[in-house]
Protein backbone atom coordinates (compact mmCIF):
# COMPACT_ATOMS: atom_id res chain seq x y z
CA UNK A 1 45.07 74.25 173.71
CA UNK A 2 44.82 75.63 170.08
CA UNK A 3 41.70 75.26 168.51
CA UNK A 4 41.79 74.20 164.51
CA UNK A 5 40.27 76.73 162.16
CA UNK A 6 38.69 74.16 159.78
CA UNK A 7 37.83 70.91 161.79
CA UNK A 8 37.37 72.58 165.31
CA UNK A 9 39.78 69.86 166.85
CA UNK A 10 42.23 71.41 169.20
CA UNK A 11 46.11 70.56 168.99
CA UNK A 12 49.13 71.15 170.90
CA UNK A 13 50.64 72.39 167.62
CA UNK A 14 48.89 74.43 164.73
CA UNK A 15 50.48 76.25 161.27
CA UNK A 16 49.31 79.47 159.88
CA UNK A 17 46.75 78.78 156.80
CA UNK A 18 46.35 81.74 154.22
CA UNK A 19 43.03 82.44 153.22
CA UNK A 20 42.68 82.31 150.30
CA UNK A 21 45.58 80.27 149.18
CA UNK A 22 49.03 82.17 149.04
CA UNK A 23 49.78 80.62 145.73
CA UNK A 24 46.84 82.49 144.07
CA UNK A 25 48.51 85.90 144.99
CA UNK A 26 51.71 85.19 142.51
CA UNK A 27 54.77 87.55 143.64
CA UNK A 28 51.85 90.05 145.13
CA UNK A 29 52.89 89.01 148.74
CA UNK A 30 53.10 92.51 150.18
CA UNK A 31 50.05 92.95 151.33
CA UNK A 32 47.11 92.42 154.10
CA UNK A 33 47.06 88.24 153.91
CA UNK A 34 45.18 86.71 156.07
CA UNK A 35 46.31 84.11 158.39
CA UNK A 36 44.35 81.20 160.07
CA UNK A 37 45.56 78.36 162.88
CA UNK A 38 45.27 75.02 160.84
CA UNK A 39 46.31 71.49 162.00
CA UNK A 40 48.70 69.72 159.75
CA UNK A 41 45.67 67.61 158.14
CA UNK A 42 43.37 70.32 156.69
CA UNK A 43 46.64 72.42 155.86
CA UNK A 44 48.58 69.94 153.87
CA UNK A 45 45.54 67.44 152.45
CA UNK A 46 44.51 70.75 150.34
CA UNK A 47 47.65 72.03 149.35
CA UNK A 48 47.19 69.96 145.47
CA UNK A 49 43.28 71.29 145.49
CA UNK A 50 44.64 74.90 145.95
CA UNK A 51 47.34 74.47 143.45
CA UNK A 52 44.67 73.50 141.26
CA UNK A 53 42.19 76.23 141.88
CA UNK A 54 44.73 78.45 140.48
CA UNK A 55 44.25 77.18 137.17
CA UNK A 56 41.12 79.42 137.12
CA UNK A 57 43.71 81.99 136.04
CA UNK A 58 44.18 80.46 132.98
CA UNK A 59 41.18 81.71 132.12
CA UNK A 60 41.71 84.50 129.16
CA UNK A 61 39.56 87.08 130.93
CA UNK A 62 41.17 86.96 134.35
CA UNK A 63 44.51 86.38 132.80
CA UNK A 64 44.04 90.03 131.67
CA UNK A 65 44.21 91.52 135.24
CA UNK A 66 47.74 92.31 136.26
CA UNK A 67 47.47 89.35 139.18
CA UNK A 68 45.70 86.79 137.04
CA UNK A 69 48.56 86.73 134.61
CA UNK A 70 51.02 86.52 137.43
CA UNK A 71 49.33 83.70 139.07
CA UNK A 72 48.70 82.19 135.00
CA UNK A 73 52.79 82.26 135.27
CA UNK A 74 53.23 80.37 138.03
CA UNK A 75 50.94 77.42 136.57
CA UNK A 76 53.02 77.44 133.82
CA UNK A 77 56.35 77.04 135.64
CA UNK A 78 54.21 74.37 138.02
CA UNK A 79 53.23 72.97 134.57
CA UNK A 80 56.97 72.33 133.29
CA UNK A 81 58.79 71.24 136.25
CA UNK A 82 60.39 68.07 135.78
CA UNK A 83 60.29 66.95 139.72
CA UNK A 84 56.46 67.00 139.14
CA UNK A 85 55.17 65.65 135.68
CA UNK A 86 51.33 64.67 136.88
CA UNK A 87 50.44 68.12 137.71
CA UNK A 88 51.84 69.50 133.87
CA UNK A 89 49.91 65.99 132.62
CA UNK A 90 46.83 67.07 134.30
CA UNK A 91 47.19 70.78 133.64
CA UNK A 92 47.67 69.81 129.62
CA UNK A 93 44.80 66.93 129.67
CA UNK A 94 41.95 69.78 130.38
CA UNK A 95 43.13 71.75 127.57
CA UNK A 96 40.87 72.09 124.47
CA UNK A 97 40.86 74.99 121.37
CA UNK A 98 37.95 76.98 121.12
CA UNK A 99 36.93 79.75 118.85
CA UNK A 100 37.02 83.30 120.72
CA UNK A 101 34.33 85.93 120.53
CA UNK A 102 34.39 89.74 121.37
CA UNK A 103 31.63 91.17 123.16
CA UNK A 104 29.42 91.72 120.01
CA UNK A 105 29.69 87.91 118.91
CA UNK A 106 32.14 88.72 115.94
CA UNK A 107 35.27 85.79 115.89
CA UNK A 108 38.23 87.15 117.34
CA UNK A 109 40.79 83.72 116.61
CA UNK A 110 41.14 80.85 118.54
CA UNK A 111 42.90 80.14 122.13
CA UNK A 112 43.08 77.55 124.61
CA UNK A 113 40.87 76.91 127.46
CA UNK A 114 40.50 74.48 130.46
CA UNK A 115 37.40 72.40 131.36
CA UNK A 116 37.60 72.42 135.04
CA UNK A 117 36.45 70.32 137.69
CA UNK A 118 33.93 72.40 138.80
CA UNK A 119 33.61 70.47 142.56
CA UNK A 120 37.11 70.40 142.73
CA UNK A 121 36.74 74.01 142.51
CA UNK A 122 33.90 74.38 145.19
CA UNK A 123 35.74 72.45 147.36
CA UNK A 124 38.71 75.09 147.66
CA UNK A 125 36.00 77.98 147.63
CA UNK A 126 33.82 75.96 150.69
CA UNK A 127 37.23 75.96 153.05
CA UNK A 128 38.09 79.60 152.14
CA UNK A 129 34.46 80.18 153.41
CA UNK A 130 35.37 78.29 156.63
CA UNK A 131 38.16 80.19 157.16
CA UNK A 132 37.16 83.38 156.38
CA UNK A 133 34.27 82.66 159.53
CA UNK A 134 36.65 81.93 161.44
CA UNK A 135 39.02 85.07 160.93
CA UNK A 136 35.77 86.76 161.14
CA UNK A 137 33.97 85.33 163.98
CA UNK A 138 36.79 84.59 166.37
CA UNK A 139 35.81 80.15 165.93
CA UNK A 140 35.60 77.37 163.72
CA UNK A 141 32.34 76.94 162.25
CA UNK A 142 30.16 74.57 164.62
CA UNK A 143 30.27 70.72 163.86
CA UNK A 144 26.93 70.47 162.89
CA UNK A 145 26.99 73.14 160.45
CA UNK A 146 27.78 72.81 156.51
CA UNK A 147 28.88 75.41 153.72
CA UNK A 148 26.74 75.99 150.51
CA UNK A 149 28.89 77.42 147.72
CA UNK A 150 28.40 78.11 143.89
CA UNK A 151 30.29 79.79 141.18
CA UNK A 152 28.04 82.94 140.59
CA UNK A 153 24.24 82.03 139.78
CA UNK A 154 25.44 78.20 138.98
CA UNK A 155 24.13 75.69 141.19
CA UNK A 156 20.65 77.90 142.03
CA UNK A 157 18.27 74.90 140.61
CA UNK A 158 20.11 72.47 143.15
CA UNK A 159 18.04 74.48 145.69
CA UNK A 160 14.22 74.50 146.54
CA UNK A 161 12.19 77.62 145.27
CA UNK A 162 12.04 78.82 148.69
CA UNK A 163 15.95 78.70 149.15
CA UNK A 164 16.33 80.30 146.18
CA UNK A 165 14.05 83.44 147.14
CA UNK A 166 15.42 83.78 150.12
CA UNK A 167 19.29 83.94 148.26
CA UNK A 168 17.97 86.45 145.41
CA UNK A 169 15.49 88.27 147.64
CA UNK A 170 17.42 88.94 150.67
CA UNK A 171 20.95 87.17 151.03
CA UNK A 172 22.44 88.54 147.61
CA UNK A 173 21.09 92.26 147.95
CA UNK A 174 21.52 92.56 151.97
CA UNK A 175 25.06 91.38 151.27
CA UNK A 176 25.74 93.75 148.20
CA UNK A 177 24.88 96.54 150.67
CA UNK A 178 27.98 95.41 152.95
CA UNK A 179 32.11 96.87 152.97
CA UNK A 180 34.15 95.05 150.66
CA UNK A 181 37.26 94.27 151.69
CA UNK A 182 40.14 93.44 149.66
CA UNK A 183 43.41 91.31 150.18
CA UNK A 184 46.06 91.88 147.75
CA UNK A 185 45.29 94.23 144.67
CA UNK A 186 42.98 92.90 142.39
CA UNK A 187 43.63 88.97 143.95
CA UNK A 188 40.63 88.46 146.16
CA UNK A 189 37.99 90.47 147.76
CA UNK A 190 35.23 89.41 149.92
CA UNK A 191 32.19 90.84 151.60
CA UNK A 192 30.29 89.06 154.05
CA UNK A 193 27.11 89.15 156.74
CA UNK A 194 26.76 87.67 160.05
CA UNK A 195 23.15 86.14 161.23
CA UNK A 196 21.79 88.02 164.18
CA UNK A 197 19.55 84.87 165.13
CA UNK A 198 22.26 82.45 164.99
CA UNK A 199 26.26 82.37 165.47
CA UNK A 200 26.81 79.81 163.30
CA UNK A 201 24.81 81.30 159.95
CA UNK A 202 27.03 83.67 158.10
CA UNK A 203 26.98 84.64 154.38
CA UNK A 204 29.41 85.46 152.03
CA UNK A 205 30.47 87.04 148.63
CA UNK A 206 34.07 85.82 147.02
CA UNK A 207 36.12 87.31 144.58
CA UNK A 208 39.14 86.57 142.73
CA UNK A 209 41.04 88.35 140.16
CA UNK A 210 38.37 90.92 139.67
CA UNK A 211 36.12 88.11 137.45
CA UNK A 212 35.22 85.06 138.99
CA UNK A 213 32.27 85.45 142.17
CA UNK A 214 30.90 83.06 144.56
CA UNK A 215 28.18 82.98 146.77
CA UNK A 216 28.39 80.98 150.12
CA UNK A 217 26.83 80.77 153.11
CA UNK A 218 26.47 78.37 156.30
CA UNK A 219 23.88 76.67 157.47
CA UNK A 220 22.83 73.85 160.33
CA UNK A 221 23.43 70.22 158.58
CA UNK A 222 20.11 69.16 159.51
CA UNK A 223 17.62 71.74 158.40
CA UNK A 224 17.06 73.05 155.04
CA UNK A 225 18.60 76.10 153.52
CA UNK A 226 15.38 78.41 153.61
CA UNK A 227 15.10 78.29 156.88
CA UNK A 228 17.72 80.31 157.53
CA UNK A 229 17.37 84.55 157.35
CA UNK A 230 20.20 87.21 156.92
């Protein structure tokens, strides 16, 4: 019986999942997606969480890559549908004016941003995460295992010191040294390293749009996150 790439629960019937989300890719659909056997439960429950990841291309920095702007469209035409007012409520209650800088601090006018809901966020990245192990490792992450995600460096001080050496020290560089591998030009790229101690421990590097990183990496629910080594 099929086997569930998220919750590990087998079915008699499972979907294809894209990882990442195939509504982050825009019209750039011609290319090496990658596929994942969901049940209906962790396929559909996330489909408004993915919807609203996208929104990171709002951003005015990743909006300037070719795919940012692209996926930026499609929010809008989410945002003005009249079959689904919330989302365009939500979408327009996050927005706030802020003064833009160039590089050198000088004022360059003022545009729109988003405040997003960071966890929100981390929630989308921590199931691409499962599902990239799984495409990667042949089977759902183990029960007894959880995912540790953060948007670049943010989220370090959750960690003790000794996590946090072991990320900068070893995780981070080891996993700098590894292929990357891209899906979709300039949408998402991804490099990851597999534990050779444990089958379960994996670590990853995200990418979206050619701006926005995170760091992930699995670890058994019941120790602590220095114990485990690349």
């Amino acid at each position: 019986m099929p086997i569930c790439a998220y919750c590990g629960k087998m079915f008699k019937k499972l979907t294809d999942d894209h990882v990442p989300p195939k509504c982050l890719f825009g019209k750039n659909l011609n290319c090496n997606l990658i596929t994942v056997p969901s049940c209906h439960p962790c396929n559909a429950n996330t489909s408004k969480d993915d919807e609203y990841f996208r929104t990171i291309a709002f951003d005015h920095v990743a909006s300037q890559t070719q795919a940012g702007w692209e996926a930026n469209q499609s929010t809008l035409r989410a945002m003005n549908r009249v079959d689904r007012p919330k989302f365009g409520a939500m979408i327009r209650g996050m927005m706030h004016v802020n003064e833009l800088q160039t590089q050198s601090g000088l004022f360059a006018g003022w545009g729109t941003t988003l405040r997003l809901d960071y966890p929100r966020i981390l929630k989308t990245a921590e199931k691409i995460i499962r599902g990239l192990f799984y495409h990667t490792t042949g089977q759902p992450l183990c029960r007894d295992y959880s995912v540790w995600c953060r948007l670049g460096n943010l989220g370090f001080e959750e960690l003790p010191s000794e996590a946090r050496a072991v990320l900068e020290r070893d995780v981070i560089p080891e996993l700098a040294t590894k292929p990357i591998i891209h899906v979709g030009s300039q949408v998402f790229r991804f490099r990851y390293g597999l534990s050779q101690d444990d089958e379960n421990a994996a670590f990853f590097l995200l990418g979206f749009y050619e701006r926005f990183d995170f760091v992930g990496f699995t670890y058994p629910t019941n120790y602590a996150p220095e114990q485990m080594t690349a």
